[in-house]
Protein backbone atom coordinates (compact mmCIF):
# COMPACT_ATOMS: atom_id res chain seq x y z
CA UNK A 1 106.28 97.75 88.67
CA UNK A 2 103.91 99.75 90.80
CA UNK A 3 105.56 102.29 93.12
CA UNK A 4 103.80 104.52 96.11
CA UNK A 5 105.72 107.79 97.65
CA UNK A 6 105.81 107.33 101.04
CA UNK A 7 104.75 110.59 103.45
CA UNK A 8 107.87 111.90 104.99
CA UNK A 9 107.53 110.93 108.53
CA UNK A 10 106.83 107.47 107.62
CA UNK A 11 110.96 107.07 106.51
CA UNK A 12 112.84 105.98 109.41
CA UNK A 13 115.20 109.15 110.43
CA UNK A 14 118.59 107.52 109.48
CA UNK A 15 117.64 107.24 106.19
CA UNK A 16 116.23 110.95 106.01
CA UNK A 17 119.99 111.84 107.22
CA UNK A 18 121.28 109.75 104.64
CA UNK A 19 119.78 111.08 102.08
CA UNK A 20 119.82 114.51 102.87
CA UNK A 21 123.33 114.91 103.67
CA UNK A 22 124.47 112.83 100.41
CA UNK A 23 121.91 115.13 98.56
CA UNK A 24 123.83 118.14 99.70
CA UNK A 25 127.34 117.14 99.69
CA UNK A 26 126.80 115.84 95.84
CA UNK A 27 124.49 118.88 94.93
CA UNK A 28 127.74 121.29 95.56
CA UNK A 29 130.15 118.87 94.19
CA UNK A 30 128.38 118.98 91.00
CA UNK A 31 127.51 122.98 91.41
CA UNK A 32 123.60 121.87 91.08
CA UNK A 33 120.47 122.64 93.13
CA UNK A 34 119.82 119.53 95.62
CA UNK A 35 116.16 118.67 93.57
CA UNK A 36 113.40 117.64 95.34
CA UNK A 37 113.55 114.10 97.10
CA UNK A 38 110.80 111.61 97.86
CA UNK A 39 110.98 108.23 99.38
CA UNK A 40 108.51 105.43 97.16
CA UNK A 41 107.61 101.72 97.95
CA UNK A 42 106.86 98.84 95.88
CA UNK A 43 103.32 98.20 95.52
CA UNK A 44 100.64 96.14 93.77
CA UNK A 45 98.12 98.82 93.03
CA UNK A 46 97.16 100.09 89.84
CA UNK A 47 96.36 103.58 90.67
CA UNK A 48 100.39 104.25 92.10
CA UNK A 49 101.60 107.24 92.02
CA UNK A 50 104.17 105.62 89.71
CA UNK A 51 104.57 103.28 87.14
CA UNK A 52 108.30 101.91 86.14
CA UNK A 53 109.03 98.57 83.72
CA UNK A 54 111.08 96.60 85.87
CA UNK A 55 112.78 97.25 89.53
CA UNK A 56 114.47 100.27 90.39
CA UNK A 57 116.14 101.94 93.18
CA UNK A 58 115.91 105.45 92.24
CA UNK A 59 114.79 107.59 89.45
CA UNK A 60 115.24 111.46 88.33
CA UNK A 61 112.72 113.19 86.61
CA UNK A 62 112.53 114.31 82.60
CA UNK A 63 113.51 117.76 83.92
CA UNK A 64 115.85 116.76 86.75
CA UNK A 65 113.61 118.54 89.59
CA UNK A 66 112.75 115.75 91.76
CA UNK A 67 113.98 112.40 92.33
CA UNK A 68 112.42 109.44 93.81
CA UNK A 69 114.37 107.07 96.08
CA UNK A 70 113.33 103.20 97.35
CA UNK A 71 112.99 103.25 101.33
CA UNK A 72 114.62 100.40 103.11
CA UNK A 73 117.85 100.19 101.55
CA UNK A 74 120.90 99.36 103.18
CA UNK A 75 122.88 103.02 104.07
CA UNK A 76 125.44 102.47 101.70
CA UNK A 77 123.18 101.35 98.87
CA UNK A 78 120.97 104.39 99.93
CA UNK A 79 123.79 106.77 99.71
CA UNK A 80 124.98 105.86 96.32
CA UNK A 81 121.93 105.53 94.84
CA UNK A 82 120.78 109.47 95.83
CA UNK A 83 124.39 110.29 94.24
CA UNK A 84 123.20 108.50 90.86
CA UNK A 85 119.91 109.73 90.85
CA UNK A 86 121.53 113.34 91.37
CA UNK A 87 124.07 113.18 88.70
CA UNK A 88 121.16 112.32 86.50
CA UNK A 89 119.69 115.45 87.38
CA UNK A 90 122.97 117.30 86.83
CA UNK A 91 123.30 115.37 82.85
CA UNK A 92 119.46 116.52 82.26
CA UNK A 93 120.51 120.56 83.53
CA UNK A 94 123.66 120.36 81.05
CA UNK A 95 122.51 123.33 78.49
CA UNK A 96 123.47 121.34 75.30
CA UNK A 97 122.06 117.93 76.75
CA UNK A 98 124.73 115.11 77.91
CA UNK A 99 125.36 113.05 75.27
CA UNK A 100 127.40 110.35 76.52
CA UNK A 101 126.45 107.54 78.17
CA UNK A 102 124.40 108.67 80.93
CA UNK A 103 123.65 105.32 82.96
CA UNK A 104 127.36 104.34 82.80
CA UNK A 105 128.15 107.84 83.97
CA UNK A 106 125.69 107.86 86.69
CA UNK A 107 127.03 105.06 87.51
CA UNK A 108 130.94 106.14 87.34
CA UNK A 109 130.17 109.21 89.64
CA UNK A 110 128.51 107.04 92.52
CA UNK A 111 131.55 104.97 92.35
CA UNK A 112 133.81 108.17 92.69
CA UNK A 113 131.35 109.84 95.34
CA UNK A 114 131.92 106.50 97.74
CA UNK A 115 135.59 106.17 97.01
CA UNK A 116 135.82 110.08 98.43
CA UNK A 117 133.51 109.25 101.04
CA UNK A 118 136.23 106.47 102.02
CA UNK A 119 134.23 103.30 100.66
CA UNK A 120 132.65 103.22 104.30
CA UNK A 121 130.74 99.86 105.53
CA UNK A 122 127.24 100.07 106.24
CA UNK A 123 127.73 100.73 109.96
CA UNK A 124 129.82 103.71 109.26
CA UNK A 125 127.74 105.33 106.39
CA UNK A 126 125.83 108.10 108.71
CA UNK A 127 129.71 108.83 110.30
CA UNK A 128 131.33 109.43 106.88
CA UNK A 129 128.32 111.84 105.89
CA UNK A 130 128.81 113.94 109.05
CA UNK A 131 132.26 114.17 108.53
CA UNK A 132 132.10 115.33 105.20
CA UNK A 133 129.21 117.65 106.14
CA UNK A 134 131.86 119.20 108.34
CA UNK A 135 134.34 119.83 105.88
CA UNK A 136 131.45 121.29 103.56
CA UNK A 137 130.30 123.34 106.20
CA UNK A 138 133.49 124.48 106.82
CA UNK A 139 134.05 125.70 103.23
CA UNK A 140 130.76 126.82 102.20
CA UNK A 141 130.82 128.77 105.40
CA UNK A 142 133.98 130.31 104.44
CA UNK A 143 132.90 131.36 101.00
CA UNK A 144 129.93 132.66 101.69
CA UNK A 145 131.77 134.76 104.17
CA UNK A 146 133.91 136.14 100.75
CA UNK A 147 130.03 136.51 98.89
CA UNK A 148 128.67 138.49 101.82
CA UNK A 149 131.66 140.87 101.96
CA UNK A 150 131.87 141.48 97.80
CA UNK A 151 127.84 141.69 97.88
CA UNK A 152 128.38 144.37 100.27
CA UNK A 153 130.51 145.94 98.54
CA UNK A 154 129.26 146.15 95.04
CA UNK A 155 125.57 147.06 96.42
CA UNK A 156 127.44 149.89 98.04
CA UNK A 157 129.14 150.82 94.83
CA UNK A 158 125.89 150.07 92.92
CA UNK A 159 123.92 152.67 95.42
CA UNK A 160 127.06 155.25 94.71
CA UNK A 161 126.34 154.71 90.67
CA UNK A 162 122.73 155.88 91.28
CA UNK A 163 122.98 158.41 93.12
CA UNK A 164 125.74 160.15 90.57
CA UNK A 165 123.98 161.91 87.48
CA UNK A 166 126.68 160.90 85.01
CA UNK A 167 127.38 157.27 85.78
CA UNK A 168 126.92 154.75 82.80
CA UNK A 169 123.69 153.10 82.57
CA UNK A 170 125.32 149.71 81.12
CA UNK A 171 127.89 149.61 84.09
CA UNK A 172 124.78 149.94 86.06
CA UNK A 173 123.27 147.42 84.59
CA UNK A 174 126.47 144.52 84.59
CA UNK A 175 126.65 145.72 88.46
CA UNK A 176 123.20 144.83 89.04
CA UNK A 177 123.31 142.08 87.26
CA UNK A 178 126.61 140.74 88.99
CA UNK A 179 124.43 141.75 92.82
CA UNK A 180 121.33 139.62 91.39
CA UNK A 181 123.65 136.86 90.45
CA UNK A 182 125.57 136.92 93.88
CA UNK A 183 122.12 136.93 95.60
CA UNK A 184 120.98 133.62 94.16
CA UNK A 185 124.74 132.32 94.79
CA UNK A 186 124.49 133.14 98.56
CA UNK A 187 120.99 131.47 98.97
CA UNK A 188 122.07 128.59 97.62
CA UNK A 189 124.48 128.22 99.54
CA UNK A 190 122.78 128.89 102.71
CA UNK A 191 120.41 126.08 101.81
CA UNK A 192 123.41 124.03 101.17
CA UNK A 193 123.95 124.89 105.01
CA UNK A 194 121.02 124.58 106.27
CA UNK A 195 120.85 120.53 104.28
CA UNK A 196 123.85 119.69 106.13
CA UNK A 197 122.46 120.88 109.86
């Protein structure tokens, strides 16, 4: 099969909710970045932008960077499916590979991610994913409020270690290391936040 990606503002906006707010609440449940997401359609020409054997719903790249989801799904189909595709992007990020099956596990975890979401019918998809956008907000707020304050801190204590003449070079070195690594943790997880707005 033949499949197009569809420009953004051609997907109608419930389904860009859907699939945002799944994307971000299953991105931090499986501590991965939310990849890059692009709606395709079914089509008949040869020159598509891409080329599949057989029908599919969704598919994650080789490197687990982008996936690409069907448009005009029904919400709950659309929700699990962005939740498969991502914890196929989560099994290709795994340093040592994911051996096990990884269909049957994709397929395991969307199971899992509905049953939390409280196996919602299609009419109540959109309600489920903004209440558990609230909860995540809630907590990733909170945290990020601990991240700020120890970031603080240690850049303070970092700044101290510089200015002294005898201070350890390797302890400098772990501290900045430990700031850098808090830095990427806290923008993260303000695009976490800003997903779920």
């Amino acid at each position: 099969m033949n499949y197009r990606i569809i420009p953004i503002f051609l997907v109608k906006s419930f389904e860009r909710c859907i699939v945002t707010w799944t994307a971000a609440i299953v991105a931090r449940d499986l501590n991965t970045a939310t990849p890059g997401i692009d709606f395709i359609r079914q089509c008949s020409d040869p020159k598509a932008d891409l080329h599949f054997e057989g029908n599919l719903l969704g598919l994650c790249t080789k490197g687990g960077e982008q996936i690409y989801i069907l448009r005009d799904m029904r919400p709950g189909e659309l929700a699990k499916t962005v939740a498969h595709e991502i914890r196929h992007c989560w099994q290709k990020k795994k340093p040592d590979g994911y051996r096990a099956d990884r269909e049957r596990d994709a397929w395991i975890y969307e199971r899992e991610f509905w049953f939390k979401l409280g196996d919602p019918r299609d009419d109540m998809v959109i309600r489920a994913l903004a209440d558990a956008c609230v909860q995540l907000r809630t907590v990733e707020e909170a945290r990020l409020k601990v991240v700020r304050e120890k970031l603080d801190w240690q850049e303070k204590l970092l700044k101290n270690l510089q200015q002294q003449k005898d201070s350890s070079g390797s302890q400098m070195l772990r501290l900045a290391e430990s700031v850098a690594v808090m830095k990427a943790d806290l923008r993260e997880g303000e695009k976490v936040l800003a997903d779920i707005l």
